[in-house]
N, C-alpha and C. Protein backbone atom coordinates (compact mmCIF):
# COMPACT_ATOMS: atom_id res chain seq x y z
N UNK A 1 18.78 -58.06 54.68
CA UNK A 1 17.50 -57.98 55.36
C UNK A 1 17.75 -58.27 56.82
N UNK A 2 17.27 -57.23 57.47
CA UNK A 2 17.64 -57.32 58.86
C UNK A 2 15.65 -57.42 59.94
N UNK A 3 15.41 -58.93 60.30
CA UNK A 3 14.20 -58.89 61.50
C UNK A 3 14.53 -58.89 62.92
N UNK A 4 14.42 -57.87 63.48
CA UNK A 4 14.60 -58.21 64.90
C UNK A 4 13.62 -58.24 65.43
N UNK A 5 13.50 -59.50 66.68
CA UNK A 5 12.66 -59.65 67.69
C UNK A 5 11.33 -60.71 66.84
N UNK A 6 11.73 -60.87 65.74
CA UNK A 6 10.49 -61.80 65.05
C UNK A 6 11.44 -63.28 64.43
N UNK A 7 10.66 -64.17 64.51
CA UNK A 7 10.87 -65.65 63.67
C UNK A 7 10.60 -65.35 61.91
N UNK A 8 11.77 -65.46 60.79
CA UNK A 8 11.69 -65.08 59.62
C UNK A 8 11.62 -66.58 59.12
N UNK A 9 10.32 -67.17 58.51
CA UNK A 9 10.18 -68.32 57.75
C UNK A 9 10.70 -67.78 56.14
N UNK A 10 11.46 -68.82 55.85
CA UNK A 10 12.65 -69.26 54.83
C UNK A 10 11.80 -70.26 54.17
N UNK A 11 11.36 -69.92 52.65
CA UNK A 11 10.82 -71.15 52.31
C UNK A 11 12.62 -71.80 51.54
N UNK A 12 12.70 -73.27 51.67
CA UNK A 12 13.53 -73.81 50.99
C UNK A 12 13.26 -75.04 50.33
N UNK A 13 13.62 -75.57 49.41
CA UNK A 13 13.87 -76.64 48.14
C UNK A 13 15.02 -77.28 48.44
N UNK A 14 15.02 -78.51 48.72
CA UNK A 14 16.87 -79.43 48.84
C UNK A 14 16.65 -80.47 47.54
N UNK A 15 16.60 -80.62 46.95
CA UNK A 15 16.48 -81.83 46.07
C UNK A 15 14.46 -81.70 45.65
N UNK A 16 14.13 -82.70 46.09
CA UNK A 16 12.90 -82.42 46.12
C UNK A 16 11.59 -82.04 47.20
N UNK A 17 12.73 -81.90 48.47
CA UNK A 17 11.70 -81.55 49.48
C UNK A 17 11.79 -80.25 49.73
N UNK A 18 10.88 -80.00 50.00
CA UNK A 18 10.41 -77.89 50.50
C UNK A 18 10.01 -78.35 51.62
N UNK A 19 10.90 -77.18 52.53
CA UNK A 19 10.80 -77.10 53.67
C UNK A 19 10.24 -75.34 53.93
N UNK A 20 10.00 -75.21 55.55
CA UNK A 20 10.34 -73.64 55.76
C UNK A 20 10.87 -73.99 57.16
N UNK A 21 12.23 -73.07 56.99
CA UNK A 21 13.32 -73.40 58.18
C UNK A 21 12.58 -71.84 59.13
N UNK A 22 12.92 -71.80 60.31
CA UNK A 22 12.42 -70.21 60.99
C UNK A 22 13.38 -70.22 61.67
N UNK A 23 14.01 -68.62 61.47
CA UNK A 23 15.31 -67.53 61.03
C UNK A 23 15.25 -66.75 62.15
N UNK A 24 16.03 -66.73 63.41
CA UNK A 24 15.86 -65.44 64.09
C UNK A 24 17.46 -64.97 63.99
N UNK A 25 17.37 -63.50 64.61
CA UNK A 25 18.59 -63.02 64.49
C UNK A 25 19.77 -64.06 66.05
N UNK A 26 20.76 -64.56 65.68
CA UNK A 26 21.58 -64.66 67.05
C UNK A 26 21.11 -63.97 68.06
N UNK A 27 21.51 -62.54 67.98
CA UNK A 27 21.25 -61.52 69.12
C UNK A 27 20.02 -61.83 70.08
N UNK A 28 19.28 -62.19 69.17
CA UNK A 28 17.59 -62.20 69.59
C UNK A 28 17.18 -64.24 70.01
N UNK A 29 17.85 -64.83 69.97
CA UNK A 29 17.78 -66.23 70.31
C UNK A 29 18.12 -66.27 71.15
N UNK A 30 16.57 -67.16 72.03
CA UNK A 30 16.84 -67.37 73.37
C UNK A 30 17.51 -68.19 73.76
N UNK A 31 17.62 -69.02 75.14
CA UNK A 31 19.04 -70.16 75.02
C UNK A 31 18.88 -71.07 75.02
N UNK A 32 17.50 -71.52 75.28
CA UNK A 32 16.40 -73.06 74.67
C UNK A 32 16.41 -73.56 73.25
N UNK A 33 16.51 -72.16 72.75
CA UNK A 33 16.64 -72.39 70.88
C UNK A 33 17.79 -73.58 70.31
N UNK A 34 17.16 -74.10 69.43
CA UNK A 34 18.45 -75.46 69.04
C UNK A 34 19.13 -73.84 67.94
N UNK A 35 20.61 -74.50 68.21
CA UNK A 35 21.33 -73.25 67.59
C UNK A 35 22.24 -73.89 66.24
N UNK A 36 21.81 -73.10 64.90
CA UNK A 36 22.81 -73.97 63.85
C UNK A 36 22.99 -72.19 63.22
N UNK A 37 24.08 -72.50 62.41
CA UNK A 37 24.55 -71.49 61.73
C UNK A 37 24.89 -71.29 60.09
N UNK A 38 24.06 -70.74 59.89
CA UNK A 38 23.93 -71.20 58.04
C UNK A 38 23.86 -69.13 58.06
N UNK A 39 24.39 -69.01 56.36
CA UNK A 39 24.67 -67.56 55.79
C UNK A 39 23.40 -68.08 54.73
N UNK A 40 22.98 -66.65 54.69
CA UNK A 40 21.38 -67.37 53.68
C UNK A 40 22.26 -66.09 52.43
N UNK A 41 21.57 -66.80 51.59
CA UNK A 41 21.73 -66.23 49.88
C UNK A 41 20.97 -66.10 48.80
N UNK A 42 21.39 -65.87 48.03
CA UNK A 42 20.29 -65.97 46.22
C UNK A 42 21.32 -66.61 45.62
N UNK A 43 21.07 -68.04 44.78
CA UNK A 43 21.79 -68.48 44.03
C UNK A 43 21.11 -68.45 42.52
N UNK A 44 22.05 -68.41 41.73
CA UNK A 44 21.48 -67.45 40.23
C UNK A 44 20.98 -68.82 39.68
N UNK A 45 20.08 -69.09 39.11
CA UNK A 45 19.26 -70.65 38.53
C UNK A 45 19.59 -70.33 36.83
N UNK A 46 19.32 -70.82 35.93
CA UNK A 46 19.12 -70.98 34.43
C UNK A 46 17.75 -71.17 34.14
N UNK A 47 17.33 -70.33 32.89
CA UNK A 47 16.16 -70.98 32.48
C UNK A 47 16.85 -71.19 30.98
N UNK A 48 16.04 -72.40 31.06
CA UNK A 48 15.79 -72.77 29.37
C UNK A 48 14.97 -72.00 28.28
N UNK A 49 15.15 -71.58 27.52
CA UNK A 49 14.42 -70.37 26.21
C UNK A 49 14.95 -71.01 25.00
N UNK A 50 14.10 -70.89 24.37
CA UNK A 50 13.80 -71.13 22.79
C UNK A 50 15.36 -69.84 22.05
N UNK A 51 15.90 -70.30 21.25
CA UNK A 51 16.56 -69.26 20.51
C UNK A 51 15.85 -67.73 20.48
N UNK A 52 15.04 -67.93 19.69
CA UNK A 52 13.88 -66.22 19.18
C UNK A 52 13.32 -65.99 20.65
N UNK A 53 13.26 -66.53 21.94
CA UNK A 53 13.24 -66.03 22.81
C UNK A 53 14.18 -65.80 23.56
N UNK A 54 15.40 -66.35 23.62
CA UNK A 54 16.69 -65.65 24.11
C UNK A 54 17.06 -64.51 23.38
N UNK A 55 16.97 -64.65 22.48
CA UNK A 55 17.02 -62.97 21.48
C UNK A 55 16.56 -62.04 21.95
N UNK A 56 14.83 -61.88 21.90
CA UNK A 56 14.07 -61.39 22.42
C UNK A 56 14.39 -60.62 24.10
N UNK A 57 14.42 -61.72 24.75
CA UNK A 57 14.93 -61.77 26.01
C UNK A 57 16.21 -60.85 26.68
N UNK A 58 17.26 -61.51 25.23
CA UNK A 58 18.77 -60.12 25.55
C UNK A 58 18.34 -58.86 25.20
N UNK A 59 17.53 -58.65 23.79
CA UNK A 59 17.71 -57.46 23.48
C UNK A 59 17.00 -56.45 24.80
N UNK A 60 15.80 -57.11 25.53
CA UNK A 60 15.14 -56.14 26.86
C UNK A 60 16.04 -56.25 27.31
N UNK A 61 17.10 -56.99 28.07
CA UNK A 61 17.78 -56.96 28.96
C UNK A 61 18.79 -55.83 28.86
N UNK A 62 18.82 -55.58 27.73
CA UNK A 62 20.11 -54.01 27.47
C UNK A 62 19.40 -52.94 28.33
N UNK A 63 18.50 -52.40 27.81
CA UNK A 63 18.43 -51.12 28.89
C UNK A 63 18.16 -51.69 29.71
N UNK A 64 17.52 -52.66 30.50
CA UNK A 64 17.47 -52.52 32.05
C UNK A 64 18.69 -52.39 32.44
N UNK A 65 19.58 -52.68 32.05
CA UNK A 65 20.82 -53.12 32.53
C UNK A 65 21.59 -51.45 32.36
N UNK A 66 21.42 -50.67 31.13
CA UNK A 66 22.36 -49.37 30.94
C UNK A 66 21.12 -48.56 32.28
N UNK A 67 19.74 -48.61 32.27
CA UNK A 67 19.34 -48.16 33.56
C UNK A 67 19.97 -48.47 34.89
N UNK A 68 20.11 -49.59 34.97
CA UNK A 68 20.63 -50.00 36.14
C UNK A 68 21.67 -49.64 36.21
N UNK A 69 22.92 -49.44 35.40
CA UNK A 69 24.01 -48.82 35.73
C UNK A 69 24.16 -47.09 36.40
N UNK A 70 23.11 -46.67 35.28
CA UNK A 70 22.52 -45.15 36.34
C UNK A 70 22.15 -45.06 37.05
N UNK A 71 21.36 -45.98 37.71
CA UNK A 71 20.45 -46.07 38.63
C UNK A 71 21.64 -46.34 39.73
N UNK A 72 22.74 -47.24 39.53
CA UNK A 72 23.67 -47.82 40.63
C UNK A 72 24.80 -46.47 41.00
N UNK A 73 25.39 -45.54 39.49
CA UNK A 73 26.07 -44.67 39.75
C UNK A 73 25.40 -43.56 40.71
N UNK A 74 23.87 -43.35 40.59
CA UNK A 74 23.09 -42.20 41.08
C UNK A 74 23.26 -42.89 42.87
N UNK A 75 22.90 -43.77 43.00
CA UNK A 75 22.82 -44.74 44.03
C UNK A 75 24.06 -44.34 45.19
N UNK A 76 25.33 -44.70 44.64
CA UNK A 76 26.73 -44.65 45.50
C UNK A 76 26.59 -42.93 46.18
N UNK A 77 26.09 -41.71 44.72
CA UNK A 77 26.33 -40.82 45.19
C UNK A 77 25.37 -40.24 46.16
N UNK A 78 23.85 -40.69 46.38
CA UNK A 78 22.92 -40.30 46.79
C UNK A 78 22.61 -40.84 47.95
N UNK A 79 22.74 -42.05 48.21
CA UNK A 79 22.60 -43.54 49.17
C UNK A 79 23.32 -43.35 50.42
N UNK A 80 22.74 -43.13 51.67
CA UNK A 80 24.05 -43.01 52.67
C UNK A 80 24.24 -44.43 52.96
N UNK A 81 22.84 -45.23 52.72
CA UNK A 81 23.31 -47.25 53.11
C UNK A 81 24.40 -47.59 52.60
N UNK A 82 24.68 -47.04 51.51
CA UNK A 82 25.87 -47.50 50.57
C UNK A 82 26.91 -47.74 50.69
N UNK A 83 27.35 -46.44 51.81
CA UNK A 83 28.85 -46.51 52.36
C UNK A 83 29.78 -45.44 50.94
N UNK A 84 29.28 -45.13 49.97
CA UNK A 84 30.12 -44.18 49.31
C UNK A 84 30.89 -45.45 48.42
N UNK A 85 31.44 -44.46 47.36
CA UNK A 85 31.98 -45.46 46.77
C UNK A 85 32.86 -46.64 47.16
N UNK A 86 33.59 -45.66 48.58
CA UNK A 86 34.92 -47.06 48.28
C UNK A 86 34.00 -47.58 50.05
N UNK A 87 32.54 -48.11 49.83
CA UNK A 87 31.84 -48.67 50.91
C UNK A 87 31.64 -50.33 50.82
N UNK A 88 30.84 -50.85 51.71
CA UNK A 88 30.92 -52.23 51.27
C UNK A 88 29.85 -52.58 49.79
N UNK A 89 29.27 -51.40 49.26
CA UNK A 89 28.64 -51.82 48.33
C UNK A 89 28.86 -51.05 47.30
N UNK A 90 30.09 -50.55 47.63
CA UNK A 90 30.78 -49.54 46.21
C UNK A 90 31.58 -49.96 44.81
N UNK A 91 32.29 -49.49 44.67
CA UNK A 91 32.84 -49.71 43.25
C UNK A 91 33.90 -51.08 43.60
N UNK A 92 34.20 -51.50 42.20
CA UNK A 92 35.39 -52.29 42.29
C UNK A 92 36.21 -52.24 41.87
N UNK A 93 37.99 -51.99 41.46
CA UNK A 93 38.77 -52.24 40.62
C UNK A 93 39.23 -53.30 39.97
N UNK A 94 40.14 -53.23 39.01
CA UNK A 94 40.59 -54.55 38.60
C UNK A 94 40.53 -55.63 39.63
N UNK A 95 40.87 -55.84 40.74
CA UNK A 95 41.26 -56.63 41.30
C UNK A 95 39.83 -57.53 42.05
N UNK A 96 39.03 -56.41 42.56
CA UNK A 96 37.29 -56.98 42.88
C UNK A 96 36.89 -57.27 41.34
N UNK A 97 37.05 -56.90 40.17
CA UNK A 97 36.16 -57.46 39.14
C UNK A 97 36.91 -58.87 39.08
N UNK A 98 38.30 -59.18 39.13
CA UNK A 98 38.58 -60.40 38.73
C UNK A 98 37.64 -61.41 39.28
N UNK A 99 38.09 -61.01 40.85
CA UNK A 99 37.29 -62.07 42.23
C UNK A 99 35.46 -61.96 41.63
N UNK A 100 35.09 -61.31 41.49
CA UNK A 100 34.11 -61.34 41.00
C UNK A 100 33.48 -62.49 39.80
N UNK A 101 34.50 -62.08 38.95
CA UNK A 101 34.01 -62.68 37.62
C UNK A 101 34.81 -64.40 37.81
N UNK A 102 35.47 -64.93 38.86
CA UNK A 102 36.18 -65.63 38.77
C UNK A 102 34.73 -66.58 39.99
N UNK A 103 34.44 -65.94 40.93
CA UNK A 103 32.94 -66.62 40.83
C UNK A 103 32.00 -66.46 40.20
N UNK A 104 31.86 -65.66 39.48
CA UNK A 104 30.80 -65.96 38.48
C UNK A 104 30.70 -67.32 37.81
N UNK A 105 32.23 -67.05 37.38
CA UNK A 105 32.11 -68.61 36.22
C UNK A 105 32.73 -69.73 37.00
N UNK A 106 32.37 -69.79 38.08
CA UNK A 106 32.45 -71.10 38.89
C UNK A 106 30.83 -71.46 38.72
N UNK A 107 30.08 -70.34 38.38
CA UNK A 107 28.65 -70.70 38.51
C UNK A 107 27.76 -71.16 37.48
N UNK A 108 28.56 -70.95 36.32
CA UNK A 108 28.21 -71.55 35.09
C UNK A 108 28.25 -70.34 34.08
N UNK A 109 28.40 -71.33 32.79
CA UNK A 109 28.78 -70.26 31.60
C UNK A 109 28.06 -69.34 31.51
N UNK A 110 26.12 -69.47 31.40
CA UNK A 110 25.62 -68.41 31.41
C UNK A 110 25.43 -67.21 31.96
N UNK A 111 26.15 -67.69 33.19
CA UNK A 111 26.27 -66.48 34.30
C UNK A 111 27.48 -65.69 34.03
N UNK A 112 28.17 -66.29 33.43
CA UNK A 112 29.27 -65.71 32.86
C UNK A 112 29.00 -64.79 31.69
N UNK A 113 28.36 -65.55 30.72
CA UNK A 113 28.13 -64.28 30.11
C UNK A 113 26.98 -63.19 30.13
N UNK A 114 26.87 -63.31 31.15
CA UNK A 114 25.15 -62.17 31.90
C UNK A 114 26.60 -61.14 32.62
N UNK A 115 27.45 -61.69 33.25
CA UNK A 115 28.29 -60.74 33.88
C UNK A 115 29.21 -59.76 33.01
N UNK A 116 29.46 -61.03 31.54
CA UNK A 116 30.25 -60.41 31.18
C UNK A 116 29.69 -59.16 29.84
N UNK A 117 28.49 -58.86 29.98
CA UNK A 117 27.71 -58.51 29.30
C UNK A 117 26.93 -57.14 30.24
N UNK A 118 27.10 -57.31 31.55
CA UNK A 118 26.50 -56.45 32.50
C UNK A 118 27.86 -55.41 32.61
N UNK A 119 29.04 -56.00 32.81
CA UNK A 119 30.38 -55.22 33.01
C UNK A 119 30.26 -54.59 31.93
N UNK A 120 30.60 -55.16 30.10
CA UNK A 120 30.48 -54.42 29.03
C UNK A 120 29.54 -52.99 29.27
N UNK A 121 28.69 -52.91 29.63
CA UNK A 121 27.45 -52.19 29.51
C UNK A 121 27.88 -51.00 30.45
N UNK A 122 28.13 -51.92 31.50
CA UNK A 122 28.77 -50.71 32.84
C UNK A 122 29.90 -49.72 32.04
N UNK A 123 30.82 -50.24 31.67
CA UNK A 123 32.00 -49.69 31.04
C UNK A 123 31.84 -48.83 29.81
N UNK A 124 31.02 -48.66 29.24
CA UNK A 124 30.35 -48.19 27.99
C UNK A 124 29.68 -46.99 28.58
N UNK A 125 28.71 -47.19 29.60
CA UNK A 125 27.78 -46.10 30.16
C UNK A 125 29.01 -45.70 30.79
N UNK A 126 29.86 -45.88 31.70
CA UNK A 126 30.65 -45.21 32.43
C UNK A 126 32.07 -44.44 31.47
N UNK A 127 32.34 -44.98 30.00
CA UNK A 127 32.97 -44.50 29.34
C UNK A 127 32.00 -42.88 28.74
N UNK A 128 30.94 -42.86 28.79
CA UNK A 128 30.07 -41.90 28.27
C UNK A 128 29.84 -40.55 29.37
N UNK A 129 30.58 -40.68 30.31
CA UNK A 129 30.10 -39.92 31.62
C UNK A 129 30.79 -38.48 30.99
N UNK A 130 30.34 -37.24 31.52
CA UNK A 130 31.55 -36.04 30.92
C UNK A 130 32.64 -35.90 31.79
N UNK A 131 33.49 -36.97 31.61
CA UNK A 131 34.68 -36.94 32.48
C UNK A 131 36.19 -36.89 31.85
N UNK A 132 36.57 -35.40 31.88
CA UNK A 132 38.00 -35.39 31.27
C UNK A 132 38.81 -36.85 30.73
N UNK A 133 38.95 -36.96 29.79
CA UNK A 133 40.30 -38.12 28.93
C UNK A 133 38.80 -39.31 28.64
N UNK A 134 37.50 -39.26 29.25
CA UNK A 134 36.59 -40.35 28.58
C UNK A 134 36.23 -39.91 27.58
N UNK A 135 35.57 -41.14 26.83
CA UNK A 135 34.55 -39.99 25.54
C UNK A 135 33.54 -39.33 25.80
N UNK A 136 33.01 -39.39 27.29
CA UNK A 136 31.94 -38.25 27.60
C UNK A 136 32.53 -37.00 27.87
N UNK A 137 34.02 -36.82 28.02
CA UNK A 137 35.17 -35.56 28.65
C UNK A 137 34.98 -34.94 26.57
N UNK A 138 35.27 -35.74 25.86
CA UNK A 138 35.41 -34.89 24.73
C UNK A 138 34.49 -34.91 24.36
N UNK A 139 33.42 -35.53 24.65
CA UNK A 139 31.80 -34.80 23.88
C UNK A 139 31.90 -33.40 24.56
N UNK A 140 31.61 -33.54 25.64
CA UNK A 140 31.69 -31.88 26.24
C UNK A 140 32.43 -31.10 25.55
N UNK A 141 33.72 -30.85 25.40
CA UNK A 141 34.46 -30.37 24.57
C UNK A 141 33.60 -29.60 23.11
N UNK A 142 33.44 -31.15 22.51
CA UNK A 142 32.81 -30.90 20.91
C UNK A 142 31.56 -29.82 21.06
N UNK A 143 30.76 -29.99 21.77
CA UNK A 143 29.30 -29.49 22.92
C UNK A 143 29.65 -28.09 22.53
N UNK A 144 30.28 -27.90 23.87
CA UNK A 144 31.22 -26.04 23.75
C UNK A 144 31.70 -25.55 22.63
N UNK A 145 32.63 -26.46 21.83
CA UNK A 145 32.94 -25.95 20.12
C UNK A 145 31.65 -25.11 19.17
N UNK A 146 30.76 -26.11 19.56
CA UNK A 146 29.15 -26.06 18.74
C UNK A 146 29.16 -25.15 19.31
N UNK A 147 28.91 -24.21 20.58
CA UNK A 147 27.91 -23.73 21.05
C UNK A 147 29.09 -22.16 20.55
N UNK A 148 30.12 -22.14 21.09
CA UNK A 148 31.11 -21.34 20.47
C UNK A 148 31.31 -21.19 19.31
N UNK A 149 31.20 -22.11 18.32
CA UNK A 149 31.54 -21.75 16.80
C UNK A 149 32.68 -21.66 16.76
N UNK A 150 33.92 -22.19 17.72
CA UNK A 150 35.04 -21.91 16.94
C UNK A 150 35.49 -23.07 18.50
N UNK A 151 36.83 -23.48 17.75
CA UNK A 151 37.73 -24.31 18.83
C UNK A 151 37.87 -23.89 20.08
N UNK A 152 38.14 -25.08 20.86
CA UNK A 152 38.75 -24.62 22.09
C UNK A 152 39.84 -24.99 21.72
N UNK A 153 40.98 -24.03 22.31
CA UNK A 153 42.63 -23.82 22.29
C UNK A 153 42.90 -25.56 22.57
N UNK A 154 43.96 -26.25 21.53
CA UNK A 154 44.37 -27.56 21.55
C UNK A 154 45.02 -27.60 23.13
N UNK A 155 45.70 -26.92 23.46
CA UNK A 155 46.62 -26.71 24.61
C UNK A 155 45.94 -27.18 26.03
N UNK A 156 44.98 -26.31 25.86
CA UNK A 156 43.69 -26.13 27.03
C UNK A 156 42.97 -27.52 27.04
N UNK A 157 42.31 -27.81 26.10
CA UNK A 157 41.47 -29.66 26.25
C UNK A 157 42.43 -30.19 26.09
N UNK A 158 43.66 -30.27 25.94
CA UNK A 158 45.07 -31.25 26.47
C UNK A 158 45.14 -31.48 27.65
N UNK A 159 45.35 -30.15 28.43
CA UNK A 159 45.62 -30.09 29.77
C UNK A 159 44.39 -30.68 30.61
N UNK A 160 43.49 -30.48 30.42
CA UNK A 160 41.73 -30.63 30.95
C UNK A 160 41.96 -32.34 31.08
N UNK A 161 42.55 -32.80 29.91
CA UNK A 161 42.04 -34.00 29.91
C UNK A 161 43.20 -34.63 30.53
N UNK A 162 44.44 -34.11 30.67
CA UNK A 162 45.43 -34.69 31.31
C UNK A 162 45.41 -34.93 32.77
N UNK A 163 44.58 -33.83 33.16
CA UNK A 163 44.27 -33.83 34.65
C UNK A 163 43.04 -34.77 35.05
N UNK A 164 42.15 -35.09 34.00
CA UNK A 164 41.43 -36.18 33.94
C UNK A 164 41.91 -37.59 34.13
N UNK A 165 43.29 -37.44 33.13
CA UNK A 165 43.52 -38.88 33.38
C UNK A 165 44.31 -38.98 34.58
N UNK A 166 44.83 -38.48 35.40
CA UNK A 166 45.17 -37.97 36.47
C UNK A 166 44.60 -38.71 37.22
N UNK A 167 43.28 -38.30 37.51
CA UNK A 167 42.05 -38.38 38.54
C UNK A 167 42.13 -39.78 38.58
N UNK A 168 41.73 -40.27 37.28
CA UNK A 168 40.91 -41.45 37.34
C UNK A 168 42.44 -42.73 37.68
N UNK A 169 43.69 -42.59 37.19
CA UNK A 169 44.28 -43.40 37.41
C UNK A 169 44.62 -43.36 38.96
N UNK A 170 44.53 -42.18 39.57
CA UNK A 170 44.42 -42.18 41.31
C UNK A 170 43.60 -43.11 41.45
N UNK A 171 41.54 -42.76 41.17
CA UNK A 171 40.92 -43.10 41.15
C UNK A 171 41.14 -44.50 41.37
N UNK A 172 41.73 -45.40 40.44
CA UNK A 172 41.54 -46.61 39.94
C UNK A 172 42.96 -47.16 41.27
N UNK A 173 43.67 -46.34 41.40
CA UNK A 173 44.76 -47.14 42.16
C UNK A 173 43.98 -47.20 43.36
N UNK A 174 43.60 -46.46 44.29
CA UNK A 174 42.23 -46.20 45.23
C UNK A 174 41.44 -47.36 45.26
N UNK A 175 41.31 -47.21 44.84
CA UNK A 175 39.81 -48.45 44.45
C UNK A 175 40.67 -50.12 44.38
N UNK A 176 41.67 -49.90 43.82
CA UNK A 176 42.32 -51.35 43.58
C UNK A 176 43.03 -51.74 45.30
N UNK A 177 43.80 -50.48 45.58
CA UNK A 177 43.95 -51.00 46.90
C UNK A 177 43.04 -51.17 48.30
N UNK A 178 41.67 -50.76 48.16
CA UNK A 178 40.52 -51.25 48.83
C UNK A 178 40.05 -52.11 48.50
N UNK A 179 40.18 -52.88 47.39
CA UNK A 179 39.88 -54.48 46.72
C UNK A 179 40.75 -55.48 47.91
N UNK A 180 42.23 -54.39 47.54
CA UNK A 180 43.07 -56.21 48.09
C UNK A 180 42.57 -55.94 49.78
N UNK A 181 42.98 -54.62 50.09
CA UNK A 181 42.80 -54.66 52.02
C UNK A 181 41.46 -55.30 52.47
N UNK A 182 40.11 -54.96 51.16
CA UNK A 182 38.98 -55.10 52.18
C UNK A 182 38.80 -56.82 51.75
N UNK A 183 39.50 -57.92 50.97
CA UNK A 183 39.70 -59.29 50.78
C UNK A 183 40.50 -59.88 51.28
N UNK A 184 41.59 -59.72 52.49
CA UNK A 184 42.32 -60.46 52.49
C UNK A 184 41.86 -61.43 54.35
């Protein structure tokens, strides 16, 4: 969230006092202003739920979550804020999911398993995509069989999918070495 030229009141909670701190941009602070430097955030809280409402609770949370993964893939490709996949709000490889998940569970177990339950989901919808060597690459396949009535040549969805896995292990090396350059 970007205000320029305005004072942004921050409501905050320290223990038990609520305050509201007022936020201008650097750029925009005049030189009278007392000057401190704080990074503002969302820190993830816990709620307490009854069993039959944590149940309740996970089972909604699945599709928002397989939406949200469409919603995030449609996003990278559609989004110019985004920066594209390999942008500051693009994909991650092995190496960003570790860092990732390695604060997560500095933040507590449950967040851990909300992440590790959001990744599952990601990986599942993204295993489903029609992308040569995934299982959405050979649904397509099966798709065309149906619609043909007879095989496609073994040779041919060999090759299709070989060049798939191709892609994606580029893909993934790509992506892993914009993890370490854009962290260090």
């Amino acid at each position: 969230m970007r205000v320029t030229g305005h004072v942004l009141g921050v409501p905050s909670e320290r223990f038990t006092e609520a305050t509201v701190a007022g936020v201008v941009d650097a750029a925009q602070a005049s030189p009278g202003m007392a000057a401190a430097s704080w990074k503002l955030g969302v820190s993830a809280g816990e709620q307490s739920r009854s069993l039959p409402s944590a149940l309740v609770a996970g089972f909604r949370e699945v599709p928002t979550q397989i939406s949200g993964t469409f919603t995030g893939v449609y996003s990278l490709i559609t989004n110019p804020n985004t920066g594209g996949v390999l942008g500051p709000n693009g994909v991650s490889g092995p190496v960003g999911i570790v860092r990732i998940t390695n604060a997560v569970a500095r933040s507590g177990w449950l967040n851990l398993i909300t992440w590790m339950a959001t990744l599952s989901v990601a990986l599942g919808v993204f295993n489903l995509l029609p992308i040569p060597f995934l299982d959405g690459g050979r649904f397509v396949f099966i798709a065309i069989e149906a619609l043909r009535r007879r095989r496609v040549r073994p040779q041919l969805e060999m090759a299709v999918h070989y060049a798939g896995l191709m892609v994606l292990l580029t893909f993934v090396i790509v992506v892993t070495i914009h993890d370490i350059q854009g962290n260090q």
